[in-house]
N, C-alpha and C. Protein backbone atom coordinates (compact mmCIF):
# COMPACT_ATOMS: atom_id res chain seq x y z
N UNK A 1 -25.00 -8.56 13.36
CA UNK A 1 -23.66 -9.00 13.65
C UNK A 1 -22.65 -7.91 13.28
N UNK A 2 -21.77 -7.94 14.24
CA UNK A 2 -20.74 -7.13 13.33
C UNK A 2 -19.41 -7.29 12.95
N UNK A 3 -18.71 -6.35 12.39
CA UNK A 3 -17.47 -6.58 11.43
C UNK A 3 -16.50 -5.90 12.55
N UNK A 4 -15.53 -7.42 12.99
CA UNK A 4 -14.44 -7.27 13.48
C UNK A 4 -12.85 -7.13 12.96
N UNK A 5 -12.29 -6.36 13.74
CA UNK A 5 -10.84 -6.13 13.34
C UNK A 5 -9.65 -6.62 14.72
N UNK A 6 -8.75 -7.36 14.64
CA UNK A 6 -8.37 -8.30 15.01
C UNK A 6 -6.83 -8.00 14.44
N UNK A 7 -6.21 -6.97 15.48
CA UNK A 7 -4.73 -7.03 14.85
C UNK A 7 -3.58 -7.54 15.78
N UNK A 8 -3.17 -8.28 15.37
CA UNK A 8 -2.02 -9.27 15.76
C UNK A 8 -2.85 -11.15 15.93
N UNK A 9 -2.18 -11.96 15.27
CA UNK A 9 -2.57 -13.21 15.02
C UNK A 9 -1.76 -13.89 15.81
N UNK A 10 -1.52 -13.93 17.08
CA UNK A 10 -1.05 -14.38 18.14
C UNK A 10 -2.28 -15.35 18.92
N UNK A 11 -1.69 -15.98 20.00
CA UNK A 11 -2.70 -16.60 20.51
C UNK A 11 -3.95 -16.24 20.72
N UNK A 12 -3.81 -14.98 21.16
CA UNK A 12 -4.95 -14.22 21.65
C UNK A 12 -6.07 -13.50 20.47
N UNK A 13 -4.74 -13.33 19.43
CA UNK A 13 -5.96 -13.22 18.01
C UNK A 13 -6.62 -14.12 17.54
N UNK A 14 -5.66 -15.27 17.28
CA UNK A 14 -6.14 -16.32 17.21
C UNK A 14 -7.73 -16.73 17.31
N UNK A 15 -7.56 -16.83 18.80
CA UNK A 15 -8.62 -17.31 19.89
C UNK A 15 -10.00 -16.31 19.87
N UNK A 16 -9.68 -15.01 19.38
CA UNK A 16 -10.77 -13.86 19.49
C UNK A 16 -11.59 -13.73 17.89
N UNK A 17 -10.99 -14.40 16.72
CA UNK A 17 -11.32 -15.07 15.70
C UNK A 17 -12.37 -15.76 15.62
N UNK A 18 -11.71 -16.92 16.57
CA UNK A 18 -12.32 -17.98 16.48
C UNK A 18 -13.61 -18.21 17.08
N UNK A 19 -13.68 -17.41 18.46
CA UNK A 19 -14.85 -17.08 19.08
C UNK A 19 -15.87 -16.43 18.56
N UNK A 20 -15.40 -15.52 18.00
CA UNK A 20 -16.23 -14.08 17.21
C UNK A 20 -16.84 -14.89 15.78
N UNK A 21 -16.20 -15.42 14.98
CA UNK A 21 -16.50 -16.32 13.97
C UNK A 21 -17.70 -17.67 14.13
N UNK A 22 -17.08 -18.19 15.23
CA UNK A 22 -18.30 -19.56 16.00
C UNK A 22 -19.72 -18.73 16.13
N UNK A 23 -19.40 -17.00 16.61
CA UNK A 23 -20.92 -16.52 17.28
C UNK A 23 -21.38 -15.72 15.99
N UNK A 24 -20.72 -15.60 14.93
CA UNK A 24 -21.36 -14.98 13.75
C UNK A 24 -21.07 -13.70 12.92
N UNK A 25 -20.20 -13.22 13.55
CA UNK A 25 -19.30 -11.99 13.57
C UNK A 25 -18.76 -12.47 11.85
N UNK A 26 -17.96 -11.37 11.45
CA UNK A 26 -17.17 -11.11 10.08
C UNK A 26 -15.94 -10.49 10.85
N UNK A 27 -14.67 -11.61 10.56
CA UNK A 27 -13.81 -10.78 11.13
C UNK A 27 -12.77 -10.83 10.13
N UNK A 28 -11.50 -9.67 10.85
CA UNK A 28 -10.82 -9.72 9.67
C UNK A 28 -9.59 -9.36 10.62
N UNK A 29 -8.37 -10.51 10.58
CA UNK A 29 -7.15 -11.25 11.15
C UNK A 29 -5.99 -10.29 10.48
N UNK A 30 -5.21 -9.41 11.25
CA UNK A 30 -4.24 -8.67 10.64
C UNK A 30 -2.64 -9.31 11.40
N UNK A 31 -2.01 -9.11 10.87
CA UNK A 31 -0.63 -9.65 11.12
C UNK A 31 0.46 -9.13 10.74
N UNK A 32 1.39 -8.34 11.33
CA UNK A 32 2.74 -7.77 10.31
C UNK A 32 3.49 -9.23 9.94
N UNK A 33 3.42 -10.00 10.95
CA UNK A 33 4.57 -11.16 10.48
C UNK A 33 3.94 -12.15 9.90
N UNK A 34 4.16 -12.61 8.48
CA UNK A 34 3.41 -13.65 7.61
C UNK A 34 3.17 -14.44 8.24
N UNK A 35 4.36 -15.58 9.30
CA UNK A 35 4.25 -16.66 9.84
C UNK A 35 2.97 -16.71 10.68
N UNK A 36 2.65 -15.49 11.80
CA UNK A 36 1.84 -15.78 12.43
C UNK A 36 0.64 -15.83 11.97
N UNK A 37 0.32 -15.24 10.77
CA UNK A 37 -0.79 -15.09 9.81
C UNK A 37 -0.89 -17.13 9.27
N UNK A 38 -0.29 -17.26 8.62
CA UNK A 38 -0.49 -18.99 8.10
C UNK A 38 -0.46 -19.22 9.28
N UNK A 39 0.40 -19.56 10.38
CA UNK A 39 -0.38 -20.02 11.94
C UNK A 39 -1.92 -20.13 12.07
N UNK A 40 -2.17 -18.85 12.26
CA UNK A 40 -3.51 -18.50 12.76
C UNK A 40 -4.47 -19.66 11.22
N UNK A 41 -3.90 -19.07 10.33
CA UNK A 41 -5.25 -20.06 8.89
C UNK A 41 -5.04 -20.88 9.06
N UNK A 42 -4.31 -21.73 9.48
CA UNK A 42 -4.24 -23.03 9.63
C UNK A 42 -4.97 -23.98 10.58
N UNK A 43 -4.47 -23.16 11.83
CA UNK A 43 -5.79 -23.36 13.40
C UNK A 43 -6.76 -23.05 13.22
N UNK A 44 -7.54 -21.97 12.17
CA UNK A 44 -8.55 -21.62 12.27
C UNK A 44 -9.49 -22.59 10.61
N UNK A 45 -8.67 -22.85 10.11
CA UNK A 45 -8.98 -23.57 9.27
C UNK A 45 -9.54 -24.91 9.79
N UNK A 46 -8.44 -25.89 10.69
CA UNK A 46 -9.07 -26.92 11.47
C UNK A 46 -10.25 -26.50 12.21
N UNK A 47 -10.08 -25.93 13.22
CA UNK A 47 -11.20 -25.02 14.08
C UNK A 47 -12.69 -25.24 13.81
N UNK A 48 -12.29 -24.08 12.82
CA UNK A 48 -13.96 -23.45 12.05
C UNK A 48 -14.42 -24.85 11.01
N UNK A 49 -13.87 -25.18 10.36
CA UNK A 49 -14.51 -25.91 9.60
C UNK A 49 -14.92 -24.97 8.02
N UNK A 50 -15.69 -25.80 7.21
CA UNK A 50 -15.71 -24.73 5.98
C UNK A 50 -17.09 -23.77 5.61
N UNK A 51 -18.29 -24.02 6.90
CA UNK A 51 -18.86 -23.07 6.83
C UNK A 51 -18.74 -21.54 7.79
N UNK A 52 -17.89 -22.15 8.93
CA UNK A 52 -17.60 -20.88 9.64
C UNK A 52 -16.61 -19.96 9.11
N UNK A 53 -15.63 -20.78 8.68
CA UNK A 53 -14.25 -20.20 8.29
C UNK A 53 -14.29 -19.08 7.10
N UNK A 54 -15.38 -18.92 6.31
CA UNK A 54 -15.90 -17.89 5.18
C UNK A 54 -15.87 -16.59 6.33
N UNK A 55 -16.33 -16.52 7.14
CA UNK A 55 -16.41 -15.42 7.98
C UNK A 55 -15.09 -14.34 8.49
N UNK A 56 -13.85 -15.65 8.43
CA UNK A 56 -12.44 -15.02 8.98
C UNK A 56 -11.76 -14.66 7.42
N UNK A 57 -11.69 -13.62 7.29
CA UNK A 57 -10.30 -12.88 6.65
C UNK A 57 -9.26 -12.67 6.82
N UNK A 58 -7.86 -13.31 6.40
CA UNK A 58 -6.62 -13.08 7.38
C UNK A 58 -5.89 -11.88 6.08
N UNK A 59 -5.63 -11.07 6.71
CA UNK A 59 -5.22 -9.68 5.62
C UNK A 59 -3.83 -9.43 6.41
N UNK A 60 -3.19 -8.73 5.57
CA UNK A 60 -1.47 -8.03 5.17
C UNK A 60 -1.69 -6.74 6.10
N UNK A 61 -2.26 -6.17 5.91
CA UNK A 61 -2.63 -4.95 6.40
C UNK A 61 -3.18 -4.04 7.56
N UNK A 62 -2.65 -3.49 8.36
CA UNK A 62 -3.84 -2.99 9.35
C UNK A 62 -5.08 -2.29 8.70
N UNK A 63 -4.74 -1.49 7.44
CA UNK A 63 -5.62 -0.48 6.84
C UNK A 63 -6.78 -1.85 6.12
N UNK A 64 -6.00 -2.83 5.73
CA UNK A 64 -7.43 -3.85 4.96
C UNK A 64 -8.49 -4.23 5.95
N UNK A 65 -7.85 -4.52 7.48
CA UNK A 65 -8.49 -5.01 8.76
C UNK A 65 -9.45 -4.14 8.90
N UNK A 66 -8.83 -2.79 8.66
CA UNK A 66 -10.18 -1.93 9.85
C UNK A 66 -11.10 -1.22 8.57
N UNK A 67 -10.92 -1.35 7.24
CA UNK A 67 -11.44 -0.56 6.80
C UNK A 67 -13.16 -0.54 6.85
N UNK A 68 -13.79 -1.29 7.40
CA UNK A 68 -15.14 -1.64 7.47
C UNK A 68 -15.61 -2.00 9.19
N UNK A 69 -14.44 -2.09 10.20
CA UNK A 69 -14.38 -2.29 11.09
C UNK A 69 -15.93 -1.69 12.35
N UNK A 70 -16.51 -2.31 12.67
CA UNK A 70 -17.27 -1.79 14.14
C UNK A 70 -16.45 -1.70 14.77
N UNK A 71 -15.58 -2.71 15.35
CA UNK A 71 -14.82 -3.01 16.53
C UNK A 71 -13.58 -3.17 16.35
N UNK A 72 -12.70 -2.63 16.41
CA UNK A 72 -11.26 -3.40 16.62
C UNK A 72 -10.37 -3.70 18.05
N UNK A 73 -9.93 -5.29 17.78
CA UNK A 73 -9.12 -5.33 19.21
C UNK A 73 -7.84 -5.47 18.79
N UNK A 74 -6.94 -4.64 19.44
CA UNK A 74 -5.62 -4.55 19.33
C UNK A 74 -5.16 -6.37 20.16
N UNK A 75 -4.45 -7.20 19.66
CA UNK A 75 -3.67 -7.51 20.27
C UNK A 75 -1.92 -8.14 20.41
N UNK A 76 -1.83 -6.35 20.62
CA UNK A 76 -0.35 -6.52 20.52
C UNK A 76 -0.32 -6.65 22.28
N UNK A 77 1.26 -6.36 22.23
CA UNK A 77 2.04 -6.44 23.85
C UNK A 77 1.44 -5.04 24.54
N UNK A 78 1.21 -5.57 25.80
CA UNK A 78 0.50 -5.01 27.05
C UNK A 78 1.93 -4.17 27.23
N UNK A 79 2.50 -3.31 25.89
CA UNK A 79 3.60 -2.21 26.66
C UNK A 79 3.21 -0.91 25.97
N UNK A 80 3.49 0.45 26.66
CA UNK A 80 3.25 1.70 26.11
C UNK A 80 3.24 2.08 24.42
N UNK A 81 4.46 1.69 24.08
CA UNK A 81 4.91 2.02 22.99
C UNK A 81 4.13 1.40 21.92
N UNK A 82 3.86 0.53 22.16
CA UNK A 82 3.03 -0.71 21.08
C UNK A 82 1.52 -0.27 20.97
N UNK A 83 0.84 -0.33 22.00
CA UNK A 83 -0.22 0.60 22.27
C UNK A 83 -0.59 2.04 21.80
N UNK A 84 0.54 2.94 22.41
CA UNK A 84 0.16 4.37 21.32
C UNK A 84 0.50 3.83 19.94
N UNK A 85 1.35 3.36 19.28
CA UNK A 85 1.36 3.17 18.12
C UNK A 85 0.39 2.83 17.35
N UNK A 86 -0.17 1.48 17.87
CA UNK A 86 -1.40 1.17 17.41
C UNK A 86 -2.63 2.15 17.45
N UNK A 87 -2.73 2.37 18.28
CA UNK A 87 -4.04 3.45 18.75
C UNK A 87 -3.72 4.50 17.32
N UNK A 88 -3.01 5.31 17.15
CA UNK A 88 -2.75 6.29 16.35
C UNK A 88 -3.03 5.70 15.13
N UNK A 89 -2.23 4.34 14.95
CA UNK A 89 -2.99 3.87 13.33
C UNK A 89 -4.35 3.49 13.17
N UNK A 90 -5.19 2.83 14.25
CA UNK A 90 -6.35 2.81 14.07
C UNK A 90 -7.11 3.98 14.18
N UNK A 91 -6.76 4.81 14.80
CA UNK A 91 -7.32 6.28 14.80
C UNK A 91 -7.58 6.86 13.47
N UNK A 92 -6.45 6.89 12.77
CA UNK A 92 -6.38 7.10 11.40
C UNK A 92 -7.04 6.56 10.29
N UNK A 93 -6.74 5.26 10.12
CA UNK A 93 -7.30 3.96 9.14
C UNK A 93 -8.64 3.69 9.52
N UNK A 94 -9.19 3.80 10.44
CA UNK A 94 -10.27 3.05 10.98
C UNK A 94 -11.63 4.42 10.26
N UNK A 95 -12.88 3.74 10.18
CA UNK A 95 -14.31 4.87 10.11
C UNK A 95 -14.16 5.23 11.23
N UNK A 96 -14.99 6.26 11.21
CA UNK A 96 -15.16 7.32 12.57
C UNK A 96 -16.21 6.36 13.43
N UNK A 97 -16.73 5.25 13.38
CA UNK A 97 -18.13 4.46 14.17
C UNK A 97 -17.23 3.34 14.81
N UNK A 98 -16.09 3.18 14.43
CA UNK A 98 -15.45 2.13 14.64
C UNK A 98 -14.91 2.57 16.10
N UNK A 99 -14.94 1.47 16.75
CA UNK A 99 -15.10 1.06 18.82
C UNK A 99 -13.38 0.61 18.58
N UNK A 100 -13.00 0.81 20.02
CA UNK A 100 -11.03 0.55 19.90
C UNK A 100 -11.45 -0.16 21.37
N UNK A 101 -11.23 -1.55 21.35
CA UNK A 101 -10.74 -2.00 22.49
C UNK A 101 -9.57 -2.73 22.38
N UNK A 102 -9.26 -2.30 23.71
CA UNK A 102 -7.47 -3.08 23.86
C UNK A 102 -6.86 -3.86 25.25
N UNK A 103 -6.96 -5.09 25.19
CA UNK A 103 -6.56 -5.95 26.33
C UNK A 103 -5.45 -5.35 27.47
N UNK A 104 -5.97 -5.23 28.47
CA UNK A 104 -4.53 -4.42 29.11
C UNK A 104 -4.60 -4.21 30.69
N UNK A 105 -3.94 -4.87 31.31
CA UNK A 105 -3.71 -4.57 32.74
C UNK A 105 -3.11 -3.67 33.52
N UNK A 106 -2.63 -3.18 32.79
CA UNK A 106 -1.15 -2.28 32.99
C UNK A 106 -1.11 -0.94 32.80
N UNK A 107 -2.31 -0.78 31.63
CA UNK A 107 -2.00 1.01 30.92
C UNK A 107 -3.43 1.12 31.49
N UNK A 108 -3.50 2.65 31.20
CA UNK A 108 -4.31 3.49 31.61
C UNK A 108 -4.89 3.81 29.85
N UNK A 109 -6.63 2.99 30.27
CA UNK A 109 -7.49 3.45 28.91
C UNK A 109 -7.44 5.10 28.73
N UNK A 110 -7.58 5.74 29.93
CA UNK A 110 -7.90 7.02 29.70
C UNK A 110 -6.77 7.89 29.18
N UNK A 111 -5.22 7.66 29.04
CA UNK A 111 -4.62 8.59 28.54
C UNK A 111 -4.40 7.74 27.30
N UNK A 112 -4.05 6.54 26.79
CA UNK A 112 -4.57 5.94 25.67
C UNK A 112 -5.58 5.95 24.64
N UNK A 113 -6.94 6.65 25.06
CA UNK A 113 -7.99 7.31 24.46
C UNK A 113 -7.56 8.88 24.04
N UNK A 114 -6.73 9.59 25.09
CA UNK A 114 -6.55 10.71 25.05
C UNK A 114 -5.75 11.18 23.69
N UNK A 115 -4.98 10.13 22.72
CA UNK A 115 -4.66 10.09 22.29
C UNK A 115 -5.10 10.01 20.83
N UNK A 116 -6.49 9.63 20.77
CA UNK A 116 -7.16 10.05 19.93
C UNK A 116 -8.08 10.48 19.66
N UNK A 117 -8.89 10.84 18.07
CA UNK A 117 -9.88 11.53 18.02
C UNK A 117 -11.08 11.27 18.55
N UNK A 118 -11.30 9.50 18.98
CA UNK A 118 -12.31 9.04 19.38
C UNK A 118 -11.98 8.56 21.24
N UNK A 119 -11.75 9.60 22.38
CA UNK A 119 -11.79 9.04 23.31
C UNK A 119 -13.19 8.34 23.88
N UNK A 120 -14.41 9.08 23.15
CA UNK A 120 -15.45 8.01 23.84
C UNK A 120 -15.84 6.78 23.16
N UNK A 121 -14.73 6.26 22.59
CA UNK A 121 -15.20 5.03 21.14
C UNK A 121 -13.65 4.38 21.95
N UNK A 122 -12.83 4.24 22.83
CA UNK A 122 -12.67 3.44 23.76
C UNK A 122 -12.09 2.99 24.75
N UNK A 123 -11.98 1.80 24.89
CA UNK A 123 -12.20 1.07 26.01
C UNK A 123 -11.04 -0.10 26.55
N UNK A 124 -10.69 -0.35 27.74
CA UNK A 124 -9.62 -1.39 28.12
C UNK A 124 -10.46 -2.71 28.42
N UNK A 125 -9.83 -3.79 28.14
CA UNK A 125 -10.65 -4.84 28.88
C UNK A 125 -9.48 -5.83 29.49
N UNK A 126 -9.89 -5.91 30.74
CA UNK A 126 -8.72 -5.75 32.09
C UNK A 126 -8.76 -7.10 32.31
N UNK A 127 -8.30 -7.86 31.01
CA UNK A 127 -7.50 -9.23 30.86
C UNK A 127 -6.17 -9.71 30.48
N UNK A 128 -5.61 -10.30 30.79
CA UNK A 128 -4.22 -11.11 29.94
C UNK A 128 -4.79 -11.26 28.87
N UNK A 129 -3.64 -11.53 27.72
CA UNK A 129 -3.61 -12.29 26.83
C UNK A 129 -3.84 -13.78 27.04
N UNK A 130 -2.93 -13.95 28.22
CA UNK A 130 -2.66 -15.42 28.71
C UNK A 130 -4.50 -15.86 29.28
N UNK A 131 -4.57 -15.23 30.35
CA UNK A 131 -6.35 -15.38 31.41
C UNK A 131 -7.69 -15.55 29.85
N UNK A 132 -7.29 -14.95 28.85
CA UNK A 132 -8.45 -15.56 28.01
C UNK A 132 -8.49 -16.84 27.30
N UNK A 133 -6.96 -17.51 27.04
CA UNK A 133 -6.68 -18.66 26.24
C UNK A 133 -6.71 -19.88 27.00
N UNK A 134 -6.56 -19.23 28.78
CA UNK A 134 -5.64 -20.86 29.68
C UNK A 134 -7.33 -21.36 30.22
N UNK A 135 -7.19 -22.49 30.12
CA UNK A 135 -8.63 -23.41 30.40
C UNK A 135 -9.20 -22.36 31.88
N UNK A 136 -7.90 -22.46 32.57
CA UNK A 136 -8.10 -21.65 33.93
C UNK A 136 -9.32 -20.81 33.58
N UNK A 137 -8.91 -19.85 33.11
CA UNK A 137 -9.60 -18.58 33.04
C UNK A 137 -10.72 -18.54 32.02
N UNK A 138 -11.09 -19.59 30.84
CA UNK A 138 -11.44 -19.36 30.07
C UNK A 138 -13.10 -19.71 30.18
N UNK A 139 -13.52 -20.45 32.00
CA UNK A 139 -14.16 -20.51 31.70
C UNK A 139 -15.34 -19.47 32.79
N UNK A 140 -14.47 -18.33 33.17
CA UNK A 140 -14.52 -17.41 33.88
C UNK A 140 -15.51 -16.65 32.76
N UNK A 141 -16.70 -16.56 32.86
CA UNK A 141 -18.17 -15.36 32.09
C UNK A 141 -17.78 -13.73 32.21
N UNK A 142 -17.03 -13.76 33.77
CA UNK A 142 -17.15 -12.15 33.59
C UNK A 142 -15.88 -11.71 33.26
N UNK A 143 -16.14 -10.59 32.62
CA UNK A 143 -15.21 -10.20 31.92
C UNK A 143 -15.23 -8.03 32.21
N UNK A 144 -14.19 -7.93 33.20
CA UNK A 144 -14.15 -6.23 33.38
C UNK A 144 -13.69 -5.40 32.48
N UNK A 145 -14.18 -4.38 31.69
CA UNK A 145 -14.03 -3.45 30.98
C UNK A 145 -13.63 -2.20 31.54
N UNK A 146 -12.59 -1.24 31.29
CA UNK A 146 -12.42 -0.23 31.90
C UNK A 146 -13.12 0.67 30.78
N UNK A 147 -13.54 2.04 31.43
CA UNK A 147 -14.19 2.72 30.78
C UNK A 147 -13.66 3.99 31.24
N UNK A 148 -14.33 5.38 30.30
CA UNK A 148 -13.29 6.88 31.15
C UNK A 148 -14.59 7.20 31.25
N UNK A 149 -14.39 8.85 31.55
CA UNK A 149 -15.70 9.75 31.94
C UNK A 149 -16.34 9.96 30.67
N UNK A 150 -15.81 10.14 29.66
CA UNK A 150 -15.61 10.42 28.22
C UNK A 150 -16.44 9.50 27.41
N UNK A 151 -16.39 7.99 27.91
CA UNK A 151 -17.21 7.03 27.68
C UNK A 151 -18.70 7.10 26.92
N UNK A 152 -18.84 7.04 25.48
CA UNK A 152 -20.22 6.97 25.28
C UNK A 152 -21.18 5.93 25.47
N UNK A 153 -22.41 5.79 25.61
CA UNK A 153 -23.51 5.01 25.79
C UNK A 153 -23.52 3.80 24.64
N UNK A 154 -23.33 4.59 23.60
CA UNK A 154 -23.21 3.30 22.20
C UNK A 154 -21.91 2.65 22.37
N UNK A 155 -21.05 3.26 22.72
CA UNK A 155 -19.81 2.20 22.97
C UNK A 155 -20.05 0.84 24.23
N UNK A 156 -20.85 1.64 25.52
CA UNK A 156 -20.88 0.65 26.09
C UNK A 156 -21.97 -0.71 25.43
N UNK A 157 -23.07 -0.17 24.54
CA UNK A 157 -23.81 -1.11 24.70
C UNK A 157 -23.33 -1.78 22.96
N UNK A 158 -22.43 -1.48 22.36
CA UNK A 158 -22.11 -2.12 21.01
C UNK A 158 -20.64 -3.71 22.16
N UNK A 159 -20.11 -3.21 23.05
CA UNK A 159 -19.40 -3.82 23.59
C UNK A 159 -20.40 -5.12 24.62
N UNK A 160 -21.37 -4.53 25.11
CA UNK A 160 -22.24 -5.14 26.08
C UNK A 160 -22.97 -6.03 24.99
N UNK A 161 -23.17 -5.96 23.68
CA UNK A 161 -24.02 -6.71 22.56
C UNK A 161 -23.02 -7.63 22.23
N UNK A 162 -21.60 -7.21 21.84
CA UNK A 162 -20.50 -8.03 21.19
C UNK A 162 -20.37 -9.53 22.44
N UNK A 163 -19.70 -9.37 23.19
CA UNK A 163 -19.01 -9.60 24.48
C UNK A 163 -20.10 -11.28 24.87
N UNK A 164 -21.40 -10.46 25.35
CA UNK A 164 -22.63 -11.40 25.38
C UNK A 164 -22.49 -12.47 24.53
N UNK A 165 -22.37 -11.78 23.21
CA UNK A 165 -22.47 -12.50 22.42
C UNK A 165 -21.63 -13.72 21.96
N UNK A 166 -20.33 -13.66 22.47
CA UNK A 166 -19.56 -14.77 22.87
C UNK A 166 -19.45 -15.39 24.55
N UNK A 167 -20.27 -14.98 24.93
CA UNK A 167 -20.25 -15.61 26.33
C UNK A 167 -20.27 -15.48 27.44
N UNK A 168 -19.87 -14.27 27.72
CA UNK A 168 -19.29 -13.44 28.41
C UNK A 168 -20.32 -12.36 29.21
N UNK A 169 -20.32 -11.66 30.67
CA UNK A 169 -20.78 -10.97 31.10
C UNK A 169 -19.90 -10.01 30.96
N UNK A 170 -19.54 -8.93 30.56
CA UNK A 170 -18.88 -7.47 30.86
C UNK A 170 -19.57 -6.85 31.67
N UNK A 171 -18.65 -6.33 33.04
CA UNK A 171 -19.08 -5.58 33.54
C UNK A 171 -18.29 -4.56 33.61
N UNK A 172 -18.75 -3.00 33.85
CA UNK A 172 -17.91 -1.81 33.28
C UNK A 172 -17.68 -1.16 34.09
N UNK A 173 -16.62 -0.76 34.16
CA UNK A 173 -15.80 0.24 35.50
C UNK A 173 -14.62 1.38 34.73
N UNK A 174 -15.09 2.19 35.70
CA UNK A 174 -14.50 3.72 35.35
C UNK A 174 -13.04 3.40 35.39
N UNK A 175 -11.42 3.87 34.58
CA UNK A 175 -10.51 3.45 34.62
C UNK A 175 -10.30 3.93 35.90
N UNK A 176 -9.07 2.94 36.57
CA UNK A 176 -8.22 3.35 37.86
C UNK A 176 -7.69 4.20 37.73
N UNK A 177 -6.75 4.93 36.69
CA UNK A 177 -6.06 6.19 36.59
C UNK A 177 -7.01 7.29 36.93
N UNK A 178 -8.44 7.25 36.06
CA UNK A 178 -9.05 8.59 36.50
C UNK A 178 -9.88 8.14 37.72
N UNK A 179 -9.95 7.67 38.05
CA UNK A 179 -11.06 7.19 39.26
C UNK A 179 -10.14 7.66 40.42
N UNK A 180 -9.06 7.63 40.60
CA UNK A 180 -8.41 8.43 41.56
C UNK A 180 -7.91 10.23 41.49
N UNK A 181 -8.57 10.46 39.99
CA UNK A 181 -8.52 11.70 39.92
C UNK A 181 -10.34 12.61 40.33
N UNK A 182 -11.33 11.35 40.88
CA UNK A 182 -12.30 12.36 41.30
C UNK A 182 -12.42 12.22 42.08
């Protein structure tokens, strides 16, 4: 199993908690704003119950989130600025083994990777926030991952192990930004 990082406690963190936690995962719930942090323990408290709920950590910190991290999913706002920001602190804070995926329709994984030391450690996964929480979508298996040229083999298959493992088929495609550059 592995040790997830989970920053922003919004719906979508929430929900990626709770999933990851039900399938066995160790995760760990980051939040700048307190409120959304007691939000999230509270839902996830009902939720999980008191043997799953040992598994979720809700921490102050991005640096407490990732410090043990395999995986981290960003989920802040699907806008530029929020994104490089993040990326750069997990770049930093995070182990060098640790995988960066980030929900996103909009940006381009590949100059988002470009941005840090680990472009083949990651990856976009070409969902809403909204398409993973609404019944609509939620009960949709496949799930598209963007990937660059840069892309390593252990990234795809630590993502292809995770993903499964809550439910999900990922299937992986080269990003649109560079895919029109070959």
């Amino acid at each position: 199993m592995l040790t997830l990082a989970i920053i922003g406690a919004g719906p979508l963190g929430r929900w990626l908690a709770a999933r990851a936690a039900e399938a066995g995962h160790t995760v760990f719930l980051e939040d700048v704003m307190p409120l959304n942090l007691r939000h999230a323990q509270e839902e996830l408290r009902q939720r999980l119950g008191p043997t799953t709920l040992p598994l979720v950590s809700f921490v102050n910190t991005i640096e407490d989130a990732l410090r043990t991290a395999d995986l981290a999913i960003d989920c802040v706002p699907d806008e530029l600025e929020s994104k490089l920001e993040i990326f750069c602190l997990m770049d930093r804070m995070s182990p060098p083994r640790t995988v960066f995926a980030t929900p996103s329709t909009k940006l381009s994984i590949a100059d988002l990777a470009s941005c840090t030391y680990r472009p083949a450690q990651c990856v976009a996964i070409l969902r809403t926030a909204a398409s993973f929480t609404s019944a609509e979508h939620a009960t949709s298996s496949l799930l598209p991952i963007a990937t660059t040229s840069k892309t390593a083999e252990a990234t795809i298959n630590l993502l292809n192990e995770f993903w499964t493992n809550l439910g999900f088929t990922p299937t992986f495609e080269l990003d649109s930004a560079e895919a029109t550059l070959i």
